[in-house]
Protein backbone atom coordinates (compact mmCIF):
# COMPACT_ATOMS: atom_id res chain seq x y z
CA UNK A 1 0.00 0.00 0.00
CA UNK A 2 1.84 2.87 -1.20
CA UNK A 3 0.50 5.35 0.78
CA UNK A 4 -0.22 3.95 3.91
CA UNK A 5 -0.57 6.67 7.03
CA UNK A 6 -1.03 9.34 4.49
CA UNK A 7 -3.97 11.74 4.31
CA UNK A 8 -5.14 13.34 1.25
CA UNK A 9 -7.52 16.13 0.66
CA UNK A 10 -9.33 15.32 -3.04
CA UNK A 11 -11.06 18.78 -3.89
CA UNK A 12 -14.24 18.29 -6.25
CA UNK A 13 -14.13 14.42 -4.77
CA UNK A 14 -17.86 14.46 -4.48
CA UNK A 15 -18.07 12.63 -8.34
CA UNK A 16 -16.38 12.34 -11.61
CA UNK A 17 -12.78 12.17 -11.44
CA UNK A 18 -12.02 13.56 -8.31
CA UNK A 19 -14.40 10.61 -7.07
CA UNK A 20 -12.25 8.02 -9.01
CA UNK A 21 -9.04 9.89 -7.40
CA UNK A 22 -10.22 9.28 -3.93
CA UNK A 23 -11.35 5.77 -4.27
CA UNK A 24 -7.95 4.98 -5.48
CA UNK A 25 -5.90 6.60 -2.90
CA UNK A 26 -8.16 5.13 -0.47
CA UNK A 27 -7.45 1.96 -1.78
CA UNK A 28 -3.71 2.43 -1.17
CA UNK A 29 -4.32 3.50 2.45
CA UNK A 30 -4.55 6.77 2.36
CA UNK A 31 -7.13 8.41 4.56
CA UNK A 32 -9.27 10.75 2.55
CA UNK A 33 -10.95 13.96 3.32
CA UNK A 34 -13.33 14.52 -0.08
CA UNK A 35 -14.24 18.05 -0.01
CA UNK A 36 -16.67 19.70 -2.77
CA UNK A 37 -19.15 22.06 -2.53
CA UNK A 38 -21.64 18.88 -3.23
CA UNK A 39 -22.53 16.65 -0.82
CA UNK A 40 -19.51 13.94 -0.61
CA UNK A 41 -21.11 11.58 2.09
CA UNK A 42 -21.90 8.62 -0.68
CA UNK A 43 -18.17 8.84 -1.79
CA UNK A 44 -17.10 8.86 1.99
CA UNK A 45 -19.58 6.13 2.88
CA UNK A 46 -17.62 3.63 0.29
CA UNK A 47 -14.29 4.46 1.40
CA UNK A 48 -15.36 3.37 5.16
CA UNK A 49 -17.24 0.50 3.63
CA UNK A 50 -14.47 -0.81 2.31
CA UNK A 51 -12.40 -0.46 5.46
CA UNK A 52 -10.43 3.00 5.03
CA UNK A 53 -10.58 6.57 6.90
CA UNK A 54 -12.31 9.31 5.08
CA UNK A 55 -14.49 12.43 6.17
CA UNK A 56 -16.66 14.46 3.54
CA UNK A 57 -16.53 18.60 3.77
CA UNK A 58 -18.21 21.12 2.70
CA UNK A 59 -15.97 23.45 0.81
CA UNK A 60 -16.19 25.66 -1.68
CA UNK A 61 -12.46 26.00 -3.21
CA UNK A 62 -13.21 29.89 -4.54
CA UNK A 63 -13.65 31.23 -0.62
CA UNK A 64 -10.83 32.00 1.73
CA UNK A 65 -12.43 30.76 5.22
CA UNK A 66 -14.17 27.86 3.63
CA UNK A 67 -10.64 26.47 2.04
CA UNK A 68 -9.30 27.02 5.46
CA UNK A 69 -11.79 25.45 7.79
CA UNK A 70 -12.01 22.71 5.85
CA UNK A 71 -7.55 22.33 6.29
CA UNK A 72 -8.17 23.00 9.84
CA UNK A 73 -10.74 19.94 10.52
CA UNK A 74 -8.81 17.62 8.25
CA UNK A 75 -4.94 18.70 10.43
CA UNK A 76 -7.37 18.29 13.54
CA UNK A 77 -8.86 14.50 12.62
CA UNK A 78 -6.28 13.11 11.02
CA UNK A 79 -3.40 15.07 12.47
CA UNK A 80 -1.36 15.65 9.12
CA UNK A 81 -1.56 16.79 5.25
CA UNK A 82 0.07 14.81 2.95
CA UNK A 83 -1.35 14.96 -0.38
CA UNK A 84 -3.75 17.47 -2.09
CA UNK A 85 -5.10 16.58 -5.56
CA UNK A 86 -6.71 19.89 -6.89
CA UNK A 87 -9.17 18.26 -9.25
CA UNK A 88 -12.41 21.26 -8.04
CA UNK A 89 -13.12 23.11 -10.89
CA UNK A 90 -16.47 23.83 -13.56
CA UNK A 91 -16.11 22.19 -17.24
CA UNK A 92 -19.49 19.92 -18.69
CA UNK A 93 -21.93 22.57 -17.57
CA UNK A 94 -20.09 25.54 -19.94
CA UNK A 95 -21.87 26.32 -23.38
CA UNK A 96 -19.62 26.63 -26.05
CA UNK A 97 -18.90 30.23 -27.61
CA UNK A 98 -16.63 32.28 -28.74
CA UNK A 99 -14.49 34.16 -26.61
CA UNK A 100 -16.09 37.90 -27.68
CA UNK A 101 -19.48 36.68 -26.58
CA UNK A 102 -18.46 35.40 -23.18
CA UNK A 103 -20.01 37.43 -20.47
CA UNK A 104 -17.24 38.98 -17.99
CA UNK A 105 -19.36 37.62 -14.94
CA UNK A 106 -19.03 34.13 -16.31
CA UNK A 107 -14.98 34.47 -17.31
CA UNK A 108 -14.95 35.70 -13.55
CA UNK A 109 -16.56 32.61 -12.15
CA UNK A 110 -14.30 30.72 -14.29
CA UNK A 111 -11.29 31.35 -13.42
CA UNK A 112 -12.04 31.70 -9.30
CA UNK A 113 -12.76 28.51 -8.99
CA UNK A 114 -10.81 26.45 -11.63
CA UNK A 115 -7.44 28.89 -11.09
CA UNK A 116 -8.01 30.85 -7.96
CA UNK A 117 -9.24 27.67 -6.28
CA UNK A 118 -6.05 25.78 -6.40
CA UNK A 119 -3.67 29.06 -5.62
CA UNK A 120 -6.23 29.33 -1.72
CA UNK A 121 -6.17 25.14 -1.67
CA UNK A 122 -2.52 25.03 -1.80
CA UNK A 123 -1.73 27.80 -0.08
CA UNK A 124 -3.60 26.66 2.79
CA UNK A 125 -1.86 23.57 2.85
CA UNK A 126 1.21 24.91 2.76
CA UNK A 127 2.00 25.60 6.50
CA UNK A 128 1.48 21.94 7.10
CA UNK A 129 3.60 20.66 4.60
CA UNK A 130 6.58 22.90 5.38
CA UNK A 131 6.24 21.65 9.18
CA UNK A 132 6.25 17.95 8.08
CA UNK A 133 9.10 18.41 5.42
CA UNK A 134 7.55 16.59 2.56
CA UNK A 135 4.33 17.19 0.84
CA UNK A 136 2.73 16.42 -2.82
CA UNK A 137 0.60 18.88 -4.54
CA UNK A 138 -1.43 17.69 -7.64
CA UNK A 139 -3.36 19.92 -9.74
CA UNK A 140 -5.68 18.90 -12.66
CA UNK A 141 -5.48 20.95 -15.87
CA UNK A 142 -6.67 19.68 -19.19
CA UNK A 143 -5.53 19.11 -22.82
CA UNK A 144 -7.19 21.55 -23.98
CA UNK A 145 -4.56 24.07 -23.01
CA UNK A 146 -2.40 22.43 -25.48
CA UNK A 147 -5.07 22.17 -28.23
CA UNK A 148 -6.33 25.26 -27.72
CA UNK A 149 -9.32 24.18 -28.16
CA UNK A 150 -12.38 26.62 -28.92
CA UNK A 151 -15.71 27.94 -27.73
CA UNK A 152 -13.81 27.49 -24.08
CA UNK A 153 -11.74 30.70 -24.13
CA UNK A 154 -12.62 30.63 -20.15
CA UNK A 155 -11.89 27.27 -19.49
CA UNK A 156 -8.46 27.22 -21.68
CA UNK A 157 -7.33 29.76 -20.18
CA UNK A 158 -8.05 28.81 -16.64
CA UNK A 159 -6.18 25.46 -17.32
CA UNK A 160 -3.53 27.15 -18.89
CA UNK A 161 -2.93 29.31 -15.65
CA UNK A 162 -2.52 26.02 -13.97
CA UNK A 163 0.61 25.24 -15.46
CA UNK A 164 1.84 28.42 -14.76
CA UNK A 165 0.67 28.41 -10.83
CA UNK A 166 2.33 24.53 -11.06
CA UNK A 167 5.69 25.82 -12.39
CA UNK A 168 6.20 28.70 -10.03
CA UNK A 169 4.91 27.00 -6.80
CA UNK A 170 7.86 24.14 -7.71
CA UNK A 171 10.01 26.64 -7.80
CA UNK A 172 9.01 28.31 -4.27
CA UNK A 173 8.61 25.35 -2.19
CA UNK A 174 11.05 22.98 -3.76
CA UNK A 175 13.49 23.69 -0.27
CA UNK A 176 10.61 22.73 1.76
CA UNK A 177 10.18 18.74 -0.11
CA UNK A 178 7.22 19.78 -1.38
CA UNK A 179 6.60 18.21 -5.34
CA UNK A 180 4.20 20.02 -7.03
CA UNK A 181 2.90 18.88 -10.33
CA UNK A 182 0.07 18.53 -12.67
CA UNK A 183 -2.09 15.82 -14.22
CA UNK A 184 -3.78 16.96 -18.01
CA UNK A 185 -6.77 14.61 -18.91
CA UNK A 186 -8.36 14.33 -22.17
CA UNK A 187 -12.12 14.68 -22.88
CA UNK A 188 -13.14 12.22 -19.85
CA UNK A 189 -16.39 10.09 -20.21
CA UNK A 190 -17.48 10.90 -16.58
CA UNK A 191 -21.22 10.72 -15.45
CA UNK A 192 -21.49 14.78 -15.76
CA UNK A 193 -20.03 14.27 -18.94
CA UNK A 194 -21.84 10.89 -20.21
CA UNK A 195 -25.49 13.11 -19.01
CA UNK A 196 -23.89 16.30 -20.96
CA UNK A 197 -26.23 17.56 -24.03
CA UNK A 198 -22.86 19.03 -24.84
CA UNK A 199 -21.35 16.10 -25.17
CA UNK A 200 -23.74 13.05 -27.41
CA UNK A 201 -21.84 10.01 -28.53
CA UNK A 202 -20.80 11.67 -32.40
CA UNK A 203 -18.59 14.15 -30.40
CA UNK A 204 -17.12 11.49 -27.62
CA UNK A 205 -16.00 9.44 -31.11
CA UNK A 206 -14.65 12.39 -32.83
CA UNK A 207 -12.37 12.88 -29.78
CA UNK A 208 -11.57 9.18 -29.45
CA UNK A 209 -10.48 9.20 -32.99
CA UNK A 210 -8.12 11.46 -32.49
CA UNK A 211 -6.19 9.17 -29.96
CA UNK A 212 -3.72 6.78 -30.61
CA UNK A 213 -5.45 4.49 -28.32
CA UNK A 214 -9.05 4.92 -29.61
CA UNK A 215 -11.40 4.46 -27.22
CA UNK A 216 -13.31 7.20 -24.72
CA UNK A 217 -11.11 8.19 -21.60
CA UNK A 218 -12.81 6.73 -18.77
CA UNK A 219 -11.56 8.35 -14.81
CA UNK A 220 -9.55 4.95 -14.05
CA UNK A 221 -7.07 5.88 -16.98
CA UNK A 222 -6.19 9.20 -14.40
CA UNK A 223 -5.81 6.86 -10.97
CA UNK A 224 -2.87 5.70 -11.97
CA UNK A 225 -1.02 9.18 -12.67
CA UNK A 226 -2.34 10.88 -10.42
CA UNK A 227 -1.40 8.04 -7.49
CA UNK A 228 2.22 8.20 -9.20
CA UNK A 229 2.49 11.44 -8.17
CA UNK A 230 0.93 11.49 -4.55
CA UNK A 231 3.54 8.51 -3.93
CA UNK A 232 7.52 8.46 -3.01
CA UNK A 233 7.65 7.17 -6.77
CA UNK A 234 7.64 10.36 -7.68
CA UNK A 235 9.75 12.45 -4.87
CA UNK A 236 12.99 14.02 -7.35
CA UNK A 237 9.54 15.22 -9.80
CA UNK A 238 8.36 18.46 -9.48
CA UNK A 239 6.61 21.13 -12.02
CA UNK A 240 5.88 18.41 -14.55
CA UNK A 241 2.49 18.58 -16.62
CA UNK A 242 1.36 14.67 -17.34
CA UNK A 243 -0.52 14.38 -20.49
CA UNK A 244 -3.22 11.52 -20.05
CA UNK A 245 -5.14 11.73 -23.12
CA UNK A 246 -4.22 8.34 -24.98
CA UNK A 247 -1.99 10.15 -27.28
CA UNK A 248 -4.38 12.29 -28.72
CA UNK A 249 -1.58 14.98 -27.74
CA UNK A 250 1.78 15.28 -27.52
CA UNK A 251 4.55 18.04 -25.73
C-alpha cells in the first residue's frame, strides 16, 4: 500500500474524477478527506465500507475561510496533510462560444474557482507541509490548453494558468520537499459528462479518434497518474504537466 498513514484532501471528490481519485488513494491506504461544494457523504460512505478513513466537507475551493476550515478539521482528525489533488473546478456545464461573446461575470466565475481555487487550496496547505518536510501537490489541468481548443476561451485559459501556478509553486517550495505537479486529462467520459447535451456520442468518437489508443477516456485511466504522483515514486519530480489523453496529444 503505497501510501499507507497518508492523508489526502481530493477537492471536487464528491463525483467524476475527483471521485475516481479518492477511491484509489483510499485503496492504497490513504485516509481521505473529499471536499466539494456537493454533498460527498456517498463517496465517503464507500471508502469506510471498504475499510479505510475518510471524512466528507463542505468546501467551496473559490472562498478563503471555507478552504481554510475545511484544512483546519482535516490537520485536527487526522493530524497531518500529505497529499492534495486539486481536481475542483467547472467544465461539462459551460456552453460553447466564442471568446467575444463570453459574459465577464461568467470568465470571472471561471477562473475563481478552476485557477483561484487551487492558488487558496494550496496555499492553505502549505504551513502543514513545510512543518512535516515533505508534501505532494497535484493539480488537474486539461488538454485543452495544449489544443487550444475553442468555444472554451474561459476554461483554456483557466487550465492554462494552472501550469503556470504549477511551475512557479515548484520553484518556491522545492526547499521545503514539497513536489508540485500537474495531471492533463483528455475529454473524460465521466457521469457529468456521459449526461452532458454538450457532449452526445458523435462528439465522444470524434475525440476518441483522435487518440492513438481509440477508445473514450474513462476516470480509471487518471488513478494511476495521479497516485504516481501522490507517492515516493515520484519524490525528485516536481513542475511536470502529465498528459493523459491516450496520445491524442503530444509536448
Amino acid at each position: 500500500m503505497k501510501l499507507k498513514g497518508r492523508v489526502a484532501i481530493i477537492t471536487g471528490g464528491a463525483r467524476g474524477l475527483g471521485k475516481a481519485f479518492a477511491l484509489r488513494l483510499a485503496e492504497e491506504g490513504a485516509r481521505i478527506a473529499v471536499a466539494d461544494i456537493l454533498d460527498a457523504s456517498a463517496v465517503k460512505d464507500e471508502i469506510v465500507s471498504k475499510g479505510g478513513e475518510a471524512l466528507a466537507i463542505y468546501t467551496d475551493v473559490s472562498e478563503v475561510e471555507s478552504v481554510g476550515s475545511m484544512v483546519r478539521v482535516v490537520s485536527e482528525q487526522f493530524g497531518r496533510v500529505d497529499i492534495l489533488v486539486n481536481d475542483a473546478g467547472i467544465f461539462a456545464t459551460l456552453g460553447r462560444k466564442p471568446f467575444y461573446e463570453i459574459h465577464a461575470d461568467e470568465w470571472d466565475r471561471v477562473l475563481r474557482i478552476n485557477l483561484k481555487g487551487m492558488f487558496l487550496c494550496s496555499k492553505a496547505v502549505y504551513p502543514y507541509m513545510k512543518m512535516q518536510g515533505k508534501g505532494k501537490i497535484i493539480n488537474i489541468t486539461s488538454s485543452t490548453f495544449f489544443d487550444g481548443v475553442p468555444g472554451f476561451a474561459h476554461y483554456v485559459s483557466s487550465k492554462g494558468g494552472i501550469i503556470a501556478l504549477t511551475r512557479v509553486m515548484a520553484r518556491e517550495v522545492g526547499d521545503d520537499n514539497i513536489c508540485v505537479n500537474a495531471v492533463a486529462p483528455g475529454l473524460t467520459t465521466t457521469e457529468v459528462v456521459k449526461g452532458s447535451p454538450m457532449y452526445p456520442a458523435e462528439h465522444l468518437n470524434i475525440s476518441s479518434a483522435k487518440r492513438c489508443f481509440k477508445r473514450n477516456e474513462v476516470p480509471e485511466d487518471l488513478t494511476g497518474a495521479v497516485l504516481f504522483l501522490a507517492s515516493d515514486d515520484s519524490d525528485f519530480i516536481t513542475g511536470q504537466t502529465l498528459l493523459v489523453d491516450g496520445g491524442a496529444s503530444f509536448h
